[in-house]
Protein backbone atom coordinates (compact mmCIF):
# COMPACT_ATOMS: atom_id res chain seq x y z
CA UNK A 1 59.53 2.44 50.21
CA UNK A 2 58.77 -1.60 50.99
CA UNK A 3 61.49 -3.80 52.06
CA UNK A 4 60.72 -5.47 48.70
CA UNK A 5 62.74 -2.00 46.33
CA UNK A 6 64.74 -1.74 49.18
CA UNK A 7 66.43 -5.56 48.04
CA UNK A 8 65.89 -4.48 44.21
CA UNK A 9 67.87 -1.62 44.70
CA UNK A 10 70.25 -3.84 46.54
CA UNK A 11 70.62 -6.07 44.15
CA UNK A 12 71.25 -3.32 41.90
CA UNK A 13 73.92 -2.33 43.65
CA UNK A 14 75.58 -5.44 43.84
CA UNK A 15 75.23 -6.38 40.14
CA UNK A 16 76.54 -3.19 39.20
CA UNK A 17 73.17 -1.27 37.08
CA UNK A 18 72.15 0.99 39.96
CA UNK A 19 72.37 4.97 39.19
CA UNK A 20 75.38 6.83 39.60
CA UNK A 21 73.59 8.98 42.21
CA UNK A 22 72.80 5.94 44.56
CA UNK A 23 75.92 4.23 43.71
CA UNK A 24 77.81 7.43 45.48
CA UNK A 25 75.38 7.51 48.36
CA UNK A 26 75.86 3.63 49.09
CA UNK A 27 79.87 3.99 48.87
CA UNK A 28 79.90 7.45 50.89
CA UNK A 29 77.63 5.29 54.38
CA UNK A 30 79.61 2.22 53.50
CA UNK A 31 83.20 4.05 53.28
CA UNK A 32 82.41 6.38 56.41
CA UNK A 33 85.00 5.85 58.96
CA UNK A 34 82.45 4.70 61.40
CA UNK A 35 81.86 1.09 59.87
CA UNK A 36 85.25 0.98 58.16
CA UNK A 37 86.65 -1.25 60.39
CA UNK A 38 83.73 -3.30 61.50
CA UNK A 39 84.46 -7.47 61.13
CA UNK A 40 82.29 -8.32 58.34
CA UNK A 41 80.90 -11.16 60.53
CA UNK A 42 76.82 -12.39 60.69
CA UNK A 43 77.10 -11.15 64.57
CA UNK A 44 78.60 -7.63 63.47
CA UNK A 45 75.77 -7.53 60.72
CA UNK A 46 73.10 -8.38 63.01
CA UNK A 47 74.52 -5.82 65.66
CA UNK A 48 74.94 -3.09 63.14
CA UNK A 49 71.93 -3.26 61.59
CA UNK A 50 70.03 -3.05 64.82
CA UNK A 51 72.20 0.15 65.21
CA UNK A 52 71.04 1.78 62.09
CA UNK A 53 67.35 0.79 62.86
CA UNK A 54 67.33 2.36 65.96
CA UNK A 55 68.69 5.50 64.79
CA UNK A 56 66.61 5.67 61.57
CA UNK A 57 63.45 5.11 64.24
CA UNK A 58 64.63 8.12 65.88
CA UNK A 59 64.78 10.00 62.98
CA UNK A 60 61.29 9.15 61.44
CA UNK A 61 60.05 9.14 65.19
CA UNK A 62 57.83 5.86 64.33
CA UNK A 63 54.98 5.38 67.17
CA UNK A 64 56.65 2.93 69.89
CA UNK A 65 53.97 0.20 68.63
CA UNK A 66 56.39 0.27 65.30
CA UNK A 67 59.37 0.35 66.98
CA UNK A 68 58.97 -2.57 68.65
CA UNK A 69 58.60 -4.86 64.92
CA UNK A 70 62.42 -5.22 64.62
CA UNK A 71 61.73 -6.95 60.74
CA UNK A 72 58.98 -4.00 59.80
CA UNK A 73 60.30 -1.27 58.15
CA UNK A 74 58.21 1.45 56.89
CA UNK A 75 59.18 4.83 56.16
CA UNK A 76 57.86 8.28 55.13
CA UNK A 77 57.84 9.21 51.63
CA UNK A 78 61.02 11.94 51.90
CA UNK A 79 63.81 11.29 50.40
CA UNK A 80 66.57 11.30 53.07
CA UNK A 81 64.10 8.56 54.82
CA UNK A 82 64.11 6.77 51.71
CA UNK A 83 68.10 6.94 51.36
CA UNK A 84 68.65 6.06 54.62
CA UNK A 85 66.69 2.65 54.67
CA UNK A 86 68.43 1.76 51.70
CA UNK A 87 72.36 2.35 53.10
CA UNK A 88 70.93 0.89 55.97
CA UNK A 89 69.45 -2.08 54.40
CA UNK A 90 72.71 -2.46 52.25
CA UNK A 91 74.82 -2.60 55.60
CA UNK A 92 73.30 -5.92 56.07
CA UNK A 93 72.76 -7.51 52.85
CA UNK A 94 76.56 -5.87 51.19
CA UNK A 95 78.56 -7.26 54.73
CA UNK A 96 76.90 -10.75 54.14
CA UNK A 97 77.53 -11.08 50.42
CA UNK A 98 81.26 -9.75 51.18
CA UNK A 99 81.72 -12.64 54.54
CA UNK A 100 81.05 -15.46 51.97
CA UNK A 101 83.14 -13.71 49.40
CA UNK A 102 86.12 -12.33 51.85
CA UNK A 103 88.34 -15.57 51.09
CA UNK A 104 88.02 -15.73 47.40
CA UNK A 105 88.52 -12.35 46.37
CA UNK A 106 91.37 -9.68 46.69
CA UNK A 107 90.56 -6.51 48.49
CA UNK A 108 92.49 -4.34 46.18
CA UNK A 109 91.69 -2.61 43.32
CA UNK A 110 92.36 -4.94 40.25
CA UNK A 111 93.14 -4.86 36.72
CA UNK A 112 91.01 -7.30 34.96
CA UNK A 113 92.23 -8.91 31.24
CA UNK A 114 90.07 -11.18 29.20
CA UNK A 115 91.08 -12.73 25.82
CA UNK A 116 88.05 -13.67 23.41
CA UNK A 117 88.52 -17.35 21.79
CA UNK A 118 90.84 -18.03 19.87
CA UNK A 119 92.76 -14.47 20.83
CA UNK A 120 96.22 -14.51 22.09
CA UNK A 121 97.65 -11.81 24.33
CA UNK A 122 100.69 -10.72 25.93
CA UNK A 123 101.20 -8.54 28.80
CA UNK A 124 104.26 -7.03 30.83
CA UNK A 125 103.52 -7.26 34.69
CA UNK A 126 104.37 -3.80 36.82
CA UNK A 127 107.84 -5.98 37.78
CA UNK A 128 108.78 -6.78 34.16
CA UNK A 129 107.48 -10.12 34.29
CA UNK A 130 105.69 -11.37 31.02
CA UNK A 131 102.67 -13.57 30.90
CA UNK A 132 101.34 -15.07 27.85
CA UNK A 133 97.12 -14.92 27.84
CA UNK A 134 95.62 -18.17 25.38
CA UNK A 135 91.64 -17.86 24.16
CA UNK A 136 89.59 -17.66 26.55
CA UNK A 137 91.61 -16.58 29.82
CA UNK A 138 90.83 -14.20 32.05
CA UNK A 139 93.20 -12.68 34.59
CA UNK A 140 93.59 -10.01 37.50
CA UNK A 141 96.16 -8.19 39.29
CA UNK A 142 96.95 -5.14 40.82
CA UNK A 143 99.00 -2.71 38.28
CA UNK A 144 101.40 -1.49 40.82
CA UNK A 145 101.88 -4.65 43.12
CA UNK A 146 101.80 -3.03 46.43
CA UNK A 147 101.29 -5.19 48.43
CA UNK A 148 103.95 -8.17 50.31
CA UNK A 149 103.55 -10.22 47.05
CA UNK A 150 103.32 -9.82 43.47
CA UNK A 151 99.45 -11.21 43.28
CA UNK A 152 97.85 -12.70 39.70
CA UNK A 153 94.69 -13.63 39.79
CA UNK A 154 94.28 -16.49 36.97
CA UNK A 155 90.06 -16.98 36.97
CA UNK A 156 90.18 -18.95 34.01
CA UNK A 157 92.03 -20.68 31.16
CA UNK A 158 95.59 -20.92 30.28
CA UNK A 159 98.74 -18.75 30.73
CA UNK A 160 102.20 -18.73 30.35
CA UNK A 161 104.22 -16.36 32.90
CA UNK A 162 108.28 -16.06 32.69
CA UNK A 163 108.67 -14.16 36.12
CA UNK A 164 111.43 -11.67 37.10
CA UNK A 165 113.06 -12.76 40.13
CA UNK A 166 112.49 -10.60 43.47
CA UNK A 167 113.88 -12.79 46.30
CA UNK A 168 111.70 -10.22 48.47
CA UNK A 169 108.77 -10.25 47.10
CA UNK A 170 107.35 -13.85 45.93
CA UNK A 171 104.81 -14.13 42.66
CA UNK A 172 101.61 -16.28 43.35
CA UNK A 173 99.37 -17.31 41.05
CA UNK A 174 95.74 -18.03 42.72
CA UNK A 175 93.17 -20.28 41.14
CA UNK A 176 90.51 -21.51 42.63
CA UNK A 177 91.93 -23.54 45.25
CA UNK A 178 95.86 -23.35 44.69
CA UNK A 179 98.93 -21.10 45.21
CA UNK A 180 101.52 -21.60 42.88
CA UNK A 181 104.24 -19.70 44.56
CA UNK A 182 107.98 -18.68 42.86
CA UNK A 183 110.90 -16.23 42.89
CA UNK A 184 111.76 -16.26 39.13
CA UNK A 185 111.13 -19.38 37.08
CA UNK A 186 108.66 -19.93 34.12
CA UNK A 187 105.69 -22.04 33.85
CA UNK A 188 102.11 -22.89 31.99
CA UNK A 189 98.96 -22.97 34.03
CA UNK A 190 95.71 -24.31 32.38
CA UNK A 191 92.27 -23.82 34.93
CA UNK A 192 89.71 -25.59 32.39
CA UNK A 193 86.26 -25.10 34.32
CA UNK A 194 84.35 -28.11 31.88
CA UNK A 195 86.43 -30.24 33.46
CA UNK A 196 87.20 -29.32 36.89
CA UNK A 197 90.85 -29.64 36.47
CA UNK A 198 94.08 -27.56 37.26
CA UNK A 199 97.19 -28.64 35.21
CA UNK A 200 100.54 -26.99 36.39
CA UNK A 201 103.76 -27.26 33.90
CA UNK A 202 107.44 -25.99 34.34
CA UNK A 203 109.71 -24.86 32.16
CA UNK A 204 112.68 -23.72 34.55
CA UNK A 205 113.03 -22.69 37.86
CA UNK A 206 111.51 -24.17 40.13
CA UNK A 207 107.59 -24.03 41.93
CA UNK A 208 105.79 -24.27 45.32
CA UNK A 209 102.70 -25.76 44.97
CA UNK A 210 99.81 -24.53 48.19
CA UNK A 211 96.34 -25.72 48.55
CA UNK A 212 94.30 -23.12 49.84
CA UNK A 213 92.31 -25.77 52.08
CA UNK A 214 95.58 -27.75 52.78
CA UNK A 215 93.77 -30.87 50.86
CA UNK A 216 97.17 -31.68 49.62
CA UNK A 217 100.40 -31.47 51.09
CA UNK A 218 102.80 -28.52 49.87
CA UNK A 219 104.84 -29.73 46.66
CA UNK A 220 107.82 -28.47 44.98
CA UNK A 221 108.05 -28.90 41.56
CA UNK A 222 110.68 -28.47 39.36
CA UNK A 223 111.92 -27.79 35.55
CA UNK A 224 110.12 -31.00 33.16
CA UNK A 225 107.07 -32.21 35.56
CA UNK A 226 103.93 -31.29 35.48
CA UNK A 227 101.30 -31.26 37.80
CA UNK A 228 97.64 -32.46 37.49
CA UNK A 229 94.72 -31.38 40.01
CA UNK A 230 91.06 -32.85 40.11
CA UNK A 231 88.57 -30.35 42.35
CA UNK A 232 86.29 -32.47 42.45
CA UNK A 233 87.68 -35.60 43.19
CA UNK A 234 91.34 -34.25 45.01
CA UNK A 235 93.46 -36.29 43.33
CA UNK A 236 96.60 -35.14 41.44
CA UNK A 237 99.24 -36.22 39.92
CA UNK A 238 102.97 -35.87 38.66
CA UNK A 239 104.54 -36.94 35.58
CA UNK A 240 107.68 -35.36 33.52
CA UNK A 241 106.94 -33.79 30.48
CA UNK A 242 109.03 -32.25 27.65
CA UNK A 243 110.23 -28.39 28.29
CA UNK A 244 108.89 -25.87 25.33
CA UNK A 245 106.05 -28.41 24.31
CA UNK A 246 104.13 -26.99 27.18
CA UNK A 247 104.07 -23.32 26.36
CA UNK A 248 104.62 -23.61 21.88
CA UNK A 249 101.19 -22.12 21.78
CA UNK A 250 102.65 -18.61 22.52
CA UNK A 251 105.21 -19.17 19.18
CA UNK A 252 102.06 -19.88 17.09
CA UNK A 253 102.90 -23.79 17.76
CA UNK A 254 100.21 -26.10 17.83
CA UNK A 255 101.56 -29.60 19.22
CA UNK A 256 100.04 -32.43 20.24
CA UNK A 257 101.71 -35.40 22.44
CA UNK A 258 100.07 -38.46 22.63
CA UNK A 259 97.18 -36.40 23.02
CA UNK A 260 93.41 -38.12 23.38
CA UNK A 261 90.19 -37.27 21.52
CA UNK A 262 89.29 -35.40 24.31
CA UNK A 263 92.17 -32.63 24.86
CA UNK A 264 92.76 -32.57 20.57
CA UNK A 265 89.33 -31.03 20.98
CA UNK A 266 89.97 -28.83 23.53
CA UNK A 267 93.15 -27.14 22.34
CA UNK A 268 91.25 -26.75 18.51
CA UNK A 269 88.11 -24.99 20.55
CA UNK A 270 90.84 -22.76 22.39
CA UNK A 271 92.79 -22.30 19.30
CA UNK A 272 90.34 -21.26 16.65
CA UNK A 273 87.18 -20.45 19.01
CA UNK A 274 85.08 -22.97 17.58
CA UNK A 275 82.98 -25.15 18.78
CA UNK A 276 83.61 -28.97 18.35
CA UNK A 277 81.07 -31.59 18.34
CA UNK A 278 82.70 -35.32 18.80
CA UNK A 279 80.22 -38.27 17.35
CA UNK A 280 82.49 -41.14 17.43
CA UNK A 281 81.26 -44.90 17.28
CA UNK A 282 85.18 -46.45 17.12
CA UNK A 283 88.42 -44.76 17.79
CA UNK A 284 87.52 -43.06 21.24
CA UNK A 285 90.80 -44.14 22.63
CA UNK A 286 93.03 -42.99 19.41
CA UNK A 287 96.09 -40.98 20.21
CA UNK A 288 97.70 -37.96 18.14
CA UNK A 289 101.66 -37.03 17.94
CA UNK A 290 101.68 -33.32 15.48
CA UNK A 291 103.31 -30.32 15.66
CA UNK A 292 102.05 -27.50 13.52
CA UNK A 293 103.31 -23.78 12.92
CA UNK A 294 100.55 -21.16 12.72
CA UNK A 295 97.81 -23.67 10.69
CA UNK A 296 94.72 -22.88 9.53
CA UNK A 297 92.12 -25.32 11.06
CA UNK A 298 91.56 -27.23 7.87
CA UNK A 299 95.11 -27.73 7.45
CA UNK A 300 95.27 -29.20 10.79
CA UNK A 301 92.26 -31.52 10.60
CA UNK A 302 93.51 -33.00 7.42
CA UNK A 303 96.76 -33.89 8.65
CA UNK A 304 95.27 -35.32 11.84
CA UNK A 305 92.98 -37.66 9.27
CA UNK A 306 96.35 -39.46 8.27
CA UNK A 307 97.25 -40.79 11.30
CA UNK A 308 93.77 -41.51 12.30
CA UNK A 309 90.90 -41.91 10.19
CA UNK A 310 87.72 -39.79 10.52
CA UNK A 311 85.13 -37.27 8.29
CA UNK A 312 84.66 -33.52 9.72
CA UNK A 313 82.51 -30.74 7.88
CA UNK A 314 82.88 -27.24 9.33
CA UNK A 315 79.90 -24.36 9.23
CA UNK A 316 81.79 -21.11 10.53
CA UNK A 317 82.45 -21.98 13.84
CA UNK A 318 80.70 -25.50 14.18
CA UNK A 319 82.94 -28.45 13.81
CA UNK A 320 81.53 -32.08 13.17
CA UNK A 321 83.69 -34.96 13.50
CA UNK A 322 82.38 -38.21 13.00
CA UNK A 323 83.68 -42.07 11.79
């Protein structure tokens, strides 16, 4: 077996499509108690993998002129050979992927949710807590919350969480760069990937704001403000809002404050699931002020036309809007 299947079976591994059979193998050498506790370091990799060559040399009792080819690996046709190459291979490549990975992702055993667009869901934490999913969100925790802190995970769009308090035991929220740390409060978090941004608002309580990088100082925030973040450019910033406007979308509210082109769009494409495509040549800069219970889409569009003109057709889930 080349050093070439060795990586495709690897990569298999690692993306989840290898065979039960090797799956077991690969978690049985990786889980063995002597590389539990090994750093997951490049050194440690480098020096653990020259470990497992040396003893997989003395197994196959290569000629010495082989021995000495540290990058050369070629083995016997037998299985166990075979086998042991490829946990020794993973050692390597599985401690490397996990060093770059170590600070983004929790070690524990999650439970993953994932609303489809335009889906709503609601789920009851292990501490009573209740967060509120919107389309398109996807979120992770661990169903018992062992550990010093109650953990979510929020990878992607927008929740709503009204958290128990536990004056022992803090709830964070991670995202991609920020905490948001409470006891018992409730607040909306929107992560919207397309454009890079991180928008915090409370309802009550109050909230401790942490960047993961310390790019921003820590900030307490309290019932009416909300909080905007800007990856890419690290900029924020804080302005009060109205409590309950936030968070209507979990009473089958659709409202809109002053809102722009731009985030009237992006609430309809969360809403419904559709897709929205903007042609505007005037108007870019019109504003909308609505509040809506549980509309249809054309409902919605039509009401929006009277307080600013424009034309829209919609195909199943293509929306044009044009002036």
């Amino acid at each position: 077996m080349d050093q070439e299947k060795i990586h495709s079976l690897l990569e298999k591994y690692l993306n989840g499509t290898c065979s039960q059979q090797e799956k077991e193998s690969i978690d049985a050498w990786f889980e063995s108690d002597r590389h539990r506790d090994r750093v997951l370091t490049k050194g440690k990799a480098m020096e653990l993998e020259e470990e497992i060559l040396t003893h997989v040399k003395n197994r196959l009792s290569l000629p010495t002129g082989q021995r000495n080819r540290r990058r050369s690996l070629w083995f016997s046709t037998g299985i166990a050979a075979s086998i042991l190459l490829l946990l020794g291979g993973l050692i390597f490549f599985t401690m490397h992927h996990r060093n770059r990975e170590q600070d983004k992702q929790p070690t524990a055993k999650l439970f993953t949710f994932h609303t489809e667009p335009g889906q709503k869901a609601k789920l009851r934490l292990p501490d009573s807590s209740i967060v509120w999913l919107n389309g398109n969100t996807a979120i992770r925790y661990d169903q018992k919350f062992t550990g010093a802190t109650r953990a979510i995970y929020l990878d992607s769009g927008e929740a709503f969480f009204e958290v128990h308090p536990h004056p022992r035991k803090p709830f964070i929220v991670h995202t991609a760069e920020l905490q948001t740390q409470v006891l018992g409060t409730s607040f909306n978090i929107q992560v919207k990937d397309h454009r890079n941004q991180y928008i915090l608002s409370i309802n009550t309580g109050k909230v401790n704001l942490i960047h993961s990088q310390h790019k921003l100082p820590n900030t307490l925030l309290s019932a009416g403000q909300e909080f905007s973040y800007h990856y890419n450019k690290d900029t924020y910033k804080i302005q009060p809002i109205q409590p309950g406007n936030e968070h209507a979308w979990i009473y089958n509210e659709l409202v809109f404050q002053n809102a722009s082109w731009k985030k009237v769009v992006a609430q309809l494409e969360t809403w419904y699931g559709i897709r929205i495509h903007l042609n505007l040549q005037k108007g870019r800069h019109e504003t909308f002020t609505a509040r809506f219970e549980d509309p249809t889409l054309e409902s919605v569009l039509k009401a929006l036309q009277k307080i600013n003109r424009f034309r829209y057709t919609i195909n199943k889930k293509e929306v044009h809007i044009s002036n």
